[in-house]
Protein backbone atom coordinates (compact mmCIF):
# COMPACT_ATOMS: atom_id res chain seq x y z
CA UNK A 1 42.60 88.99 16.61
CA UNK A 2 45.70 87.71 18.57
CA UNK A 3 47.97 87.85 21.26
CA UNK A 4 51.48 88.99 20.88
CA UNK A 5 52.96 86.54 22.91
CA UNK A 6 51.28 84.13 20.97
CA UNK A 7 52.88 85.29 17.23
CA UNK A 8 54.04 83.14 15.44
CA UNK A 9 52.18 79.99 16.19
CA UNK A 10 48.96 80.94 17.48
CA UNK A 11 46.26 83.12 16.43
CA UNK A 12 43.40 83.59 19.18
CA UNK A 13 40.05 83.76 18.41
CA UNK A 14 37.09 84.33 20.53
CA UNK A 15 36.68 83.47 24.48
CA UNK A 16 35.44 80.14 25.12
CA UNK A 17 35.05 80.36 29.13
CA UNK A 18 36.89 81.81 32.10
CA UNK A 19 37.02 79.81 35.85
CA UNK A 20 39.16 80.90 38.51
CA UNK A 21 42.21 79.96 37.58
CA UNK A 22 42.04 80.07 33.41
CA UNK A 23 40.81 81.49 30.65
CA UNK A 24 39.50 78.92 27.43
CA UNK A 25 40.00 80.18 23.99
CA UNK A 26 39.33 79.32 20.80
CA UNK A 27 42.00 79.74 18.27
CA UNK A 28 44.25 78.63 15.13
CA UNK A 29 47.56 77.54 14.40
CA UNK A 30 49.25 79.88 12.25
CA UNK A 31 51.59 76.65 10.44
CA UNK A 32 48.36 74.47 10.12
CA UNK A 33 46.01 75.94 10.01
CA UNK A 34 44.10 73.77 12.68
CA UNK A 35 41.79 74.92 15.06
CA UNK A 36 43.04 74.50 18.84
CA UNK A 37 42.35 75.03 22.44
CA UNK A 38 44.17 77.78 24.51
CA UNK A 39 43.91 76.98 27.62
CA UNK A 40 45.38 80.30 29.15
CA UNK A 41 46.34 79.85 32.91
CA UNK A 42 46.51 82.97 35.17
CA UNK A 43 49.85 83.14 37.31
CA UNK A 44 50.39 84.36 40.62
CA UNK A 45 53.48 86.81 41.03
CA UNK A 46 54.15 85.00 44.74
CA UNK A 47 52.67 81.74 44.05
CA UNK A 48 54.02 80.89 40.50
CA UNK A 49 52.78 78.20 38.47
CA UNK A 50 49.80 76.30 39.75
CA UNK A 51 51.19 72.81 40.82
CA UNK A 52 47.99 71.62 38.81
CA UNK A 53 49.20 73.02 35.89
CA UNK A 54 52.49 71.47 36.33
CA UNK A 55 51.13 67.96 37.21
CA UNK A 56 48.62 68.20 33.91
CA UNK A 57 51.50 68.92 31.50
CA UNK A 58 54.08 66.43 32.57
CA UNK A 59 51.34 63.58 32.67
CA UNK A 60 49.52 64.40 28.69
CA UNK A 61 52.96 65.05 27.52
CA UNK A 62 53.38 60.81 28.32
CA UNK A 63 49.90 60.08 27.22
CA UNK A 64 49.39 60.01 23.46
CA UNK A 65 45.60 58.13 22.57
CA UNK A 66 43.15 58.47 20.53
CA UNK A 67 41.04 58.70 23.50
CA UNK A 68 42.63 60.95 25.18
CA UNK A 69 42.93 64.93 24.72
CA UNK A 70 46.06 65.59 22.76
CA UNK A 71 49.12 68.44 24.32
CA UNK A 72 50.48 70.08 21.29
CA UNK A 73 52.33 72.80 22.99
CA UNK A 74 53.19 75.26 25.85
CA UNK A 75 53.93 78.83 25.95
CA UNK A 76 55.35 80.06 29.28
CA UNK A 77 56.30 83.72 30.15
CA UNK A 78 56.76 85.89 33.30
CA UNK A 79 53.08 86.15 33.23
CA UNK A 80 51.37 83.52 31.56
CA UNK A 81 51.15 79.45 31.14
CA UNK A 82 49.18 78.62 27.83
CA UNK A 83 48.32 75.06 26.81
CA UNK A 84 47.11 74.32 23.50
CA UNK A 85 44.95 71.66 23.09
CA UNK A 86 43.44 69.79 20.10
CA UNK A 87 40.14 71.02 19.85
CA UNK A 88 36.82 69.53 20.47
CA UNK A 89 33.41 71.06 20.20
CA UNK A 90 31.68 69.99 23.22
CA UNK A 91 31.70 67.78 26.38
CA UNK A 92 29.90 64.92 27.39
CA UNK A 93 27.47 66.79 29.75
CA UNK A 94 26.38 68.80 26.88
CA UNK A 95 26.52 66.37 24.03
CA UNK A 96 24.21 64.70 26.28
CA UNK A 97 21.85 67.50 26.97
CA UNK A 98 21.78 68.01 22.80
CA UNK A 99 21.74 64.91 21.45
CA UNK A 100 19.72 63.12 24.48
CA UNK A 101 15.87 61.90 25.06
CA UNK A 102 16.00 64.27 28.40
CA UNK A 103 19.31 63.42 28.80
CA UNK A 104 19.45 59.95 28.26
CA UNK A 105 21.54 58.65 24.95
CA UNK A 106 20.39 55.94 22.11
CA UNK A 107 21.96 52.43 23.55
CA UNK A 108 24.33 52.09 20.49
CA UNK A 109 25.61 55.07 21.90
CA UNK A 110 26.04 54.64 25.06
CA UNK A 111 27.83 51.20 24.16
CA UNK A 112 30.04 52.88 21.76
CA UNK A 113 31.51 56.22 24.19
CA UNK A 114 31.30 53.70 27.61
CA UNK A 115 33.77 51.33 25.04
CA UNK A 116 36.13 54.78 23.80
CA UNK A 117 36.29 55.74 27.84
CA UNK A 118 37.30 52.45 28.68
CA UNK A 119 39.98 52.77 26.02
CA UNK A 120 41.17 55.43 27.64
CA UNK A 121 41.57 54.45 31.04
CA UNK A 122 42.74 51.31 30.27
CA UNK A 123 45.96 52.93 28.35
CA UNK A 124 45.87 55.45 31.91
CA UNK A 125 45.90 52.84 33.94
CA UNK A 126 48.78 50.86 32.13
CA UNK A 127 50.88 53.69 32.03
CA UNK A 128 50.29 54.08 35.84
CA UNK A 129 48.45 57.56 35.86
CA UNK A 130 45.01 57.64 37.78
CA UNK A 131 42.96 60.47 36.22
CA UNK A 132 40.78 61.10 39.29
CA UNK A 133 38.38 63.65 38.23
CA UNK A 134 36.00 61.22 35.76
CA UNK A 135 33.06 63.31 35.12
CA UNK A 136 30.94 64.01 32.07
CA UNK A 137 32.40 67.94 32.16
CA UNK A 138 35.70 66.08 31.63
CA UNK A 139 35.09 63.95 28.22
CA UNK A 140 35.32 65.98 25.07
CA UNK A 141 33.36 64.65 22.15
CA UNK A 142 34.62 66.01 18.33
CA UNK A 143 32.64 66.23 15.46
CA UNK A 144 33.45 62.84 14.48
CA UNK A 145 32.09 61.10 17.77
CA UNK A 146 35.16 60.47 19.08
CA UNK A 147 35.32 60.22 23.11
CA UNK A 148 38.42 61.53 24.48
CA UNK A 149 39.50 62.65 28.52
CA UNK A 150 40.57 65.80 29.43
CA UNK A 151 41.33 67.49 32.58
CA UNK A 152 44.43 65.90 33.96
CA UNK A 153 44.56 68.85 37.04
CA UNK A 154 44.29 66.18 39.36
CA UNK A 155 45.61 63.19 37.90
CA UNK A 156 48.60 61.21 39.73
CA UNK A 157 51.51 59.10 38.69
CA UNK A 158 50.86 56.17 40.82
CA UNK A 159 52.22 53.02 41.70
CA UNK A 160 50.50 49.90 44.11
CA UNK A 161 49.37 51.03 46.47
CA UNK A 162 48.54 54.72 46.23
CA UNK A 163 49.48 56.10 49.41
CA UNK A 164 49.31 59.89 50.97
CA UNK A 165 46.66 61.02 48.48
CA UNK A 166 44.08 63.64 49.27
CA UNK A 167 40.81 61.66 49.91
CA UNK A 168 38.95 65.03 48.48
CA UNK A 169 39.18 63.72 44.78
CA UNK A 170 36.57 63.49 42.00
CA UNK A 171 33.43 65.56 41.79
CA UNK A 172 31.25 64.57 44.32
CA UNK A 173 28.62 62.49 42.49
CA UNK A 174 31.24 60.47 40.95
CA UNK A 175 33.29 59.85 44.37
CA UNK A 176 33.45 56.29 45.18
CA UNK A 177 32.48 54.81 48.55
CA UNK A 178 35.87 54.29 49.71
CA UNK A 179 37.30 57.56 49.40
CA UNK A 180 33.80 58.88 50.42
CA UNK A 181 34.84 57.15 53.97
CA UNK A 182 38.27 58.44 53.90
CA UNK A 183 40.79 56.35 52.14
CA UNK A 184 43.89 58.03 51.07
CA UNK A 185 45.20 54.72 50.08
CA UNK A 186 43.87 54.06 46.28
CA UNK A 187 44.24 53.04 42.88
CA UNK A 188 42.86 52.58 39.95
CA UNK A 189 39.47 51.31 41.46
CA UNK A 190 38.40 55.11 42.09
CA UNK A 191 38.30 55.88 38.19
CA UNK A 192 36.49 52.45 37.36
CA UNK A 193 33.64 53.39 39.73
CA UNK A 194 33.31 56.78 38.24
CA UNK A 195 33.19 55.16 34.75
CA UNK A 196 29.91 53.49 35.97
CA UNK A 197 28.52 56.52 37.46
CA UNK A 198 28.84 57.60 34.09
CA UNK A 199 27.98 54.85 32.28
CA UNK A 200 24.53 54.34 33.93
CA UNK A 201 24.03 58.11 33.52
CA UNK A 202 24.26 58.25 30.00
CA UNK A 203 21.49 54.92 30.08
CA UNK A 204 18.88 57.32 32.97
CA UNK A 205 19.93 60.77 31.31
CA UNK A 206 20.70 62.15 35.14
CA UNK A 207 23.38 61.42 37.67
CA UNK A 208 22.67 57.87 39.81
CA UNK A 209 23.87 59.09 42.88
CA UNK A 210 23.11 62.51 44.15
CA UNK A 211 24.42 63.61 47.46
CA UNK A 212 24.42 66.69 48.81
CA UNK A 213 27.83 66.41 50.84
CA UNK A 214 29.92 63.74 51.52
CA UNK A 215 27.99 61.80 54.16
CA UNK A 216 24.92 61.92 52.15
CA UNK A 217 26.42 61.00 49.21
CA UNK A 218 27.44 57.88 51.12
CA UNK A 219 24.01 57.19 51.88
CA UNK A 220 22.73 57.55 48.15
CA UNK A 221 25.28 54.95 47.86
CA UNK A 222 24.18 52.57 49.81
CA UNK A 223 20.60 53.12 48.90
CA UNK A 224 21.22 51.76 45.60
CA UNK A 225 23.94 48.95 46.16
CA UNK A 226 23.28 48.33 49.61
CA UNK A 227 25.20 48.68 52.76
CA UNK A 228 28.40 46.83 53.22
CA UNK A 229 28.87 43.50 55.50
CA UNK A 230 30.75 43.76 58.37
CA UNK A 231 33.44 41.56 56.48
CA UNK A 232 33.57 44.24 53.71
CA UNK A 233 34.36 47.10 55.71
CA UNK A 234 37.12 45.37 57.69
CA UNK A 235 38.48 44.50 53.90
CA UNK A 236 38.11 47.95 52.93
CA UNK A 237 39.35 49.20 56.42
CA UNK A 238 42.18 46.83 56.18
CA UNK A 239 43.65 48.22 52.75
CA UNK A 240 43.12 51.44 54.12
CA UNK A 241 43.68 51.98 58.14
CA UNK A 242 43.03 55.60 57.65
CA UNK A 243 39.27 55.15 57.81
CA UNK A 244 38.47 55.94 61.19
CA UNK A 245 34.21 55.46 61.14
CA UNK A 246 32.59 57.64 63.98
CA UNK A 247 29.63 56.04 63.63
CA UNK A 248 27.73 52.82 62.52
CA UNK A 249 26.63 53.13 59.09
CA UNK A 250 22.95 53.53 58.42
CA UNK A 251 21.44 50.01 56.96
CA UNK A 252 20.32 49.97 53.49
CA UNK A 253 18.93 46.87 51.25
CA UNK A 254 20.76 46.30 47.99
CA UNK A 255 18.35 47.52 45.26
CA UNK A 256 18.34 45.00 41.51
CA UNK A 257 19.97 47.47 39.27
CA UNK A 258 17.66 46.62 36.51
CA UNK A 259 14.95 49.00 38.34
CA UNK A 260 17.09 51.83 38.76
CA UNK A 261 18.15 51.44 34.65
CA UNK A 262 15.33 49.91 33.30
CA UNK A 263 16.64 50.85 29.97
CA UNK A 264 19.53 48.92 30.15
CA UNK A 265 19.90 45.53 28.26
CA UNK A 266 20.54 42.23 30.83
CA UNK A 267 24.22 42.79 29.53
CA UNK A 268 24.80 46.61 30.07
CA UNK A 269 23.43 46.01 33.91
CA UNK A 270 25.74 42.74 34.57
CA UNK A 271 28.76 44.87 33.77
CA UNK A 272 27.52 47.87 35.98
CA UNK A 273 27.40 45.11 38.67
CA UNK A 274 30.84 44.82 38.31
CA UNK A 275 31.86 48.64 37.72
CA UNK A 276 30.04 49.59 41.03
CA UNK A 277 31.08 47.56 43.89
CA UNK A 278 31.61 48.95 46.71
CA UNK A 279 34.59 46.89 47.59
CA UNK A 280 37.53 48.24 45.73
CA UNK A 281 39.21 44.70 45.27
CA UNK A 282 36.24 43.56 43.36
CA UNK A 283 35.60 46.08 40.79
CA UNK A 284 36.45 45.41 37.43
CA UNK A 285 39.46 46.69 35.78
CA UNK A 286 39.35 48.53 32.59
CA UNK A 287 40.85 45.46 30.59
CA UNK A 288 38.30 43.42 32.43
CA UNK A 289 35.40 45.72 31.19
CA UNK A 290 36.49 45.87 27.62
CA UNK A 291 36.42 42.00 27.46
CA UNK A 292 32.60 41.79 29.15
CA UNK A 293 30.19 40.27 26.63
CA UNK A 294 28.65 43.43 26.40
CA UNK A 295 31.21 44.80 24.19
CA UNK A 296 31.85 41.24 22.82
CA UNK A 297 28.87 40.08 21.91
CA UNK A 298 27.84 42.20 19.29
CA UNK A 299 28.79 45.20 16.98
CA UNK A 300 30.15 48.57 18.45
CA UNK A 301 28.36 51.18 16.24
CA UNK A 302 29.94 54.85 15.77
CA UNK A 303 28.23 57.72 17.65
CA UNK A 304 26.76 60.53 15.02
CA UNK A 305 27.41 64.46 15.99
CA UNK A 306 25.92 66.94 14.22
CA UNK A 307 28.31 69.45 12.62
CA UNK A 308 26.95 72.62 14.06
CA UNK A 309 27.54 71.49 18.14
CA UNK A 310 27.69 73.81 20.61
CA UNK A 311 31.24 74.64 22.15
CA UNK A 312 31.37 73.55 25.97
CA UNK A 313 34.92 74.12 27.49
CA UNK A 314 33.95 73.25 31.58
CA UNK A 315 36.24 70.52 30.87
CA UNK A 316 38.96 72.33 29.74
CA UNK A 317 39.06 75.14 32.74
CA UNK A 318 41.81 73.80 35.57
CA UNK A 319 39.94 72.84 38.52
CA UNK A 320 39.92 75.63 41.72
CA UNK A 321 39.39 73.03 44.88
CA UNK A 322 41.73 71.20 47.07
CA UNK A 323 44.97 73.37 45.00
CA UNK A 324 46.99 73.75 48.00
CA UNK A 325 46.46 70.26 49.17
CA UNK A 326 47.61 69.17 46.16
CA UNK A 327 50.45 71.27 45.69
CA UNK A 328 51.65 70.37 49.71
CA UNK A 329 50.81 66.02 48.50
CA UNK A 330 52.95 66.93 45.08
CA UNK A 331 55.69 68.25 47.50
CA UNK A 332 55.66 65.55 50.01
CA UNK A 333 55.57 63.11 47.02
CA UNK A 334 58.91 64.43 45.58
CA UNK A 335 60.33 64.42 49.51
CA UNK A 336 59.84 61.34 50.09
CA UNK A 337 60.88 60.35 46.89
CA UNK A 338 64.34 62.17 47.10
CA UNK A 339 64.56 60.54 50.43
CA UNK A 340 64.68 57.06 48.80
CA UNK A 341 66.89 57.66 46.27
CA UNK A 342 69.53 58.83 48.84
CA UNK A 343 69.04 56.03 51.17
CA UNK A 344 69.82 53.71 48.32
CA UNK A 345 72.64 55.93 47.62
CA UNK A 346 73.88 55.80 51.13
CA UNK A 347 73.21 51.86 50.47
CA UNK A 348 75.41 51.44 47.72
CA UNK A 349 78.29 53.59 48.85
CA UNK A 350 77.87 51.53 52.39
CA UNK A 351 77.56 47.98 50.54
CA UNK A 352 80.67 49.34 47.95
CA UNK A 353 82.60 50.19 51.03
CA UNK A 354 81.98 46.84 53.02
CA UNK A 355 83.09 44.55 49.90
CA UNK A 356 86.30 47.05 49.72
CA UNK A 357 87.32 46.39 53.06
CA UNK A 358 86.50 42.75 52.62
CA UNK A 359 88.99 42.25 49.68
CA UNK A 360 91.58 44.18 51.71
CA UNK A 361 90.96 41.81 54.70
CA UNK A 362 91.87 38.69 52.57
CA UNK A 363 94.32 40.25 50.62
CA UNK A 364 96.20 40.68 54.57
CA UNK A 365 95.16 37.03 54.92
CA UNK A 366 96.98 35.97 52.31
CA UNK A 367 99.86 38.30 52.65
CA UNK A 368 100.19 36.70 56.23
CA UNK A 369 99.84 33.31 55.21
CA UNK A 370 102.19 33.27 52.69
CA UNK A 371 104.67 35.05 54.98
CA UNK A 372 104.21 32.43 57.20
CA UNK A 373 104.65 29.59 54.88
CA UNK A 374 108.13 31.32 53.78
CA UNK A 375 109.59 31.64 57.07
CA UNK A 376 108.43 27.91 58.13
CA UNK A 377 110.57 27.07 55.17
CA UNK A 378 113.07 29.15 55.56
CA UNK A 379 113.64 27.59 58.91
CA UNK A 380 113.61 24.16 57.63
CA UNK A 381 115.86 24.67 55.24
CA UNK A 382 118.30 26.31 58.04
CA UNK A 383 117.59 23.25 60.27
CA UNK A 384 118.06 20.81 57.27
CA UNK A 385 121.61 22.99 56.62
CA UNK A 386 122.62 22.65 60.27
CA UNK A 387 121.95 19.42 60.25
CA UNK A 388 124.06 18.35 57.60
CA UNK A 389 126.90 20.77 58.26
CA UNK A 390 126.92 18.77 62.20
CA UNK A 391 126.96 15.26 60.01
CA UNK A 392 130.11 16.59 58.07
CA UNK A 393 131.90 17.29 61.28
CA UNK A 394 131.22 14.44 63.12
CA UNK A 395 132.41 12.62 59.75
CA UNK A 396 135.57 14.70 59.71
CA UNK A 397 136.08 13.71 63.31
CA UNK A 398 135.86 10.15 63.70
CA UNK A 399 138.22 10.43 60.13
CA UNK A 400 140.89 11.93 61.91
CA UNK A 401 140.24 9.36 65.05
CA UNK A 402 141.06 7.21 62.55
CA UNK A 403 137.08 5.75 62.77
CA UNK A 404 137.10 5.02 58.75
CA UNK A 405 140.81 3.56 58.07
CA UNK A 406 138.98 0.71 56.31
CA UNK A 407 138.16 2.35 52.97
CA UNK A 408 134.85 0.58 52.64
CA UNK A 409 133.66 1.88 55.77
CA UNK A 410 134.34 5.58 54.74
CA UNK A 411 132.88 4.64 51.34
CA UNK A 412 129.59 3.56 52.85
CA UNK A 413 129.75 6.67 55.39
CA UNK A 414 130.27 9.15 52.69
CA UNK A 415 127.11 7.31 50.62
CA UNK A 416 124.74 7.43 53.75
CA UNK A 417 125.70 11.79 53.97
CA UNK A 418 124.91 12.10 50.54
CA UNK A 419 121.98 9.90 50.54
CA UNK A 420 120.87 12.31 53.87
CA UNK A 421 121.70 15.49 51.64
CA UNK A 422 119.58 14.12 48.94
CA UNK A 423 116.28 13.47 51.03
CA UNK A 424 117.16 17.37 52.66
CA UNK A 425 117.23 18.66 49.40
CA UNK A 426 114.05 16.88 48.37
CA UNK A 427 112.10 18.12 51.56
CA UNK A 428 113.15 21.44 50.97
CA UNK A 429 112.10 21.53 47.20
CA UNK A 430 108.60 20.30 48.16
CA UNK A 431 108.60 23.12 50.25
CA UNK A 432 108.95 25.98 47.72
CA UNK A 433 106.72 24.02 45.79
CA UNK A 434 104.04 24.29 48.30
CA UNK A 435 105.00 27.76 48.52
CA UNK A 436 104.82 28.71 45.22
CA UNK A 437 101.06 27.13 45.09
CA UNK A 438 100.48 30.35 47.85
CA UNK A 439 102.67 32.93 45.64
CA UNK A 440 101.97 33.36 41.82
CA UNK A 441 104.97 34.84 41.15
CA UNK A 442 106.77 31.71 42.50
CA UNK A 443 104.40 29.82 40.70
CA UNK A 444 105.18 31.03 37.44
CA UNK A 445 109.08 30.70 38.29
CA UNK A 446 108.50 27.11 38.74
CA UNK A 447 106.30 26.65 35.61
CA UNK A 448 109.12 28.19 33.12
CA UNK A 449 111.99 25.73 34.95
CA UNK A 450 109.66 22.75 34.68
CA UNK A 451 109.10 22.31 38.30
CA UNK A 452 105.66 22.62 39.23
């Protein structure tokens, strides 16, 4: 069985699941022979392509990990957006369910996926993508035990800080305290407390904090790791000015984590003290997590999965909520974006123009000055001229006065005017040579005579 639009790659096989805004399918690739994901998404004639859809394929087409769900390929048409995915045979949530003492996984194995979802964030995180949506639902496990994230519908490009966001992000029992409270300003703090959520449910076998809406959830919170100091909140409130409380929060004593997960080794519960704070600024990081001696201290054994697993694809369907919120954040995003680039545009063009008109300024400068310099010498050379020309007549006058009968005396007067038309000539040559220091041209002139 197939679809035609699918020939020649893909051959589908039977339906996996169907949400609200896909289809899942289980199929084959017609040059490989390997067994894929279709992730089929349903397009709206007005709408057009889901801005989830969108977001998803131009983040996994950056992020290539083992722990991560691999892109191979999309087919668009008029009518329909098709991801194919490498294929994995069931989710977390159910792997748990199957493989689970009443949900709750062997240690070894809980060490080993909490390690491969680390993995994964970490290589997120340093590629400046925040997934968002950390549930169970959302980690695929294959046949070989291998943990890898899916569901990138609501995953960002960030940078530091995150501002602008929807605070109506990650399924509700994995929402952490500050963007239960309001925050819009995040980063990757909001995926590190949803990897303890996780992590302690895979130790208990159900979900450690189970709200019913968002206020309660708040409250299961705090129930568990206590209620926040006055100091914390103005921390928290501080980073993010957004949160607007309405009312005092209800007090709660911080519980010892080691009697909520009694299963849990002293290790194991030390880093969950560190995954679940509910100050942002104090939660681990992934790389900080990876490095705890829980991971360090001893061997990381591989997880086991039976080879006849059930098929679970709630991971792979795109997720319904908060759509048009995230398609109007996506838009303002690319705004204000645009915006930015043309200001520093503008910028440049202004900064380009200023240093243009600069040049041309001293280029006039000089122009002037050396204008100026030339006519001061040109009028001491006319004064120096005049000068001597007045010197020549009065000599020619006094000679026909009969002032220099004595031939000595005219001897000595004829010395003294040359010895005057010597020192004008030398003040007028230092002249153009100071001249010529303004004027390359003249400068060069005076290097080829041998002058300068």
């Amino acid at each position: 069985m197939y679809v035609s639009f699918l020939q020649p790659n893909y051959v589908q096989l039977e339906k996996l699941g169907e949400g609200t805004y896909a289809t899942v399918y289980k199929g084959r690739s017609r040059t490989t022979s390997e067994i894929v994901a279709l992730k089929e998404i349903h397009l709206d004639a007005e709408e057009g392509t889901p801005s989830t859809a969108i977001r998803e394929i131009s983040l996994m087409k950056e992020l290539k990990h083992v722990n991560i769900v691999r892109l191979h390929d999309v087919i668009h048409t008029e009518s329909k957006l098709v991801l194919i995915f490498e294929y994995c045979e069931q989710d977390l949530k159910r792997y748990m369910d199957t493989h689970g003492d009443r949900g709750a996984l062997p240690l070894n194995t809980v060490k080993n996926f909490t390690w491969q979802l680390l993995n994964g964030i970490s290589f997120c995180h340093a590629n400046r993508v925040l997934h968002r949506d950390l549930k169970p639902q959302n980690l695929l496990i294959n046949r070989r035990g291998d943990l890898k994230i899916g569901d990138f519908g609501l995953a960002r490009a960030f940078g530091v800080p995150v501002n602008t966001f929807s605070n109506e992000v990650v399924t509700l029992w994995y929402r952490a305290p500050d963007v239960l409270l309001g925050s819009r300003t995040y980063s990757t703090s909001i995926d590190i407390w949803s990897v303890g959520c996780i992590f302690a449910e895979m130790i208990t076998g159900y979900p450690l904090f189970r709200g019913r809406d968002n206020n309660d959830q708040l409250v299961q919170i705090m129930k568990i790791v206590g209620t926040p100091s006055d100091a914390t909140l103005q921390q928290i409130k501080m980073n993010s000015p957004e949160i607007q409380l309405k009312q005092p929060l209800s007090k709660h004593p911080k519980q010892p984590l080691h009697a909520i997960v009694p299963k849990a080794p002293r290790d194991a519960i030390a880093l969950l003290e560190h995954l679940l704070q509910f100050e942002p600024n104090r939660r681990f990081d992934a790389n900080e997590a990876l490095a705890h001696p829980y991971f360090t201290s001893g061997p990381i054994t591989p997880a086991v999965v039976a080879p006849n697993v059930s098929t679970s694809t709630a991971s792979l369907a795109l997720p319904a909520r908060v759509a048009a919120r995230a398609n109007q954040a996506s838009a303002a995003v690319q705004a204000q974006q645009q915006q930015q680039q043309q200001a520093a545009a503008a910028q440049q063009q202004a900064a380009a123009a200023q240093a243009q008109a600069q040049a041309q300024a001293q280029a006039q400068a000089q122009a002037q000055a050396q204008a100026q310099a030339q006519a001061q010498a040109q009028q001491a050379a006319m004064a120096q001229q005049q000068q001597y020309n007045m010197m020549l007549a009065e000599q020619a006058r006094q000679q026909q006065q009969g002032y220099y009968a004595d031939p000595a005396m005219q001897a000595q007067a004829q010395a003294q005017a040359a010895a005057q038309m010597q020192l004008a000539q030398a003040q007028a040559h230092a002249q153009a040579q100071a001249q010529a220091r303004m004027d390359p041209n003249q400068q060069q002139y005076y290097m080829n005579n041998g002058q300068y």
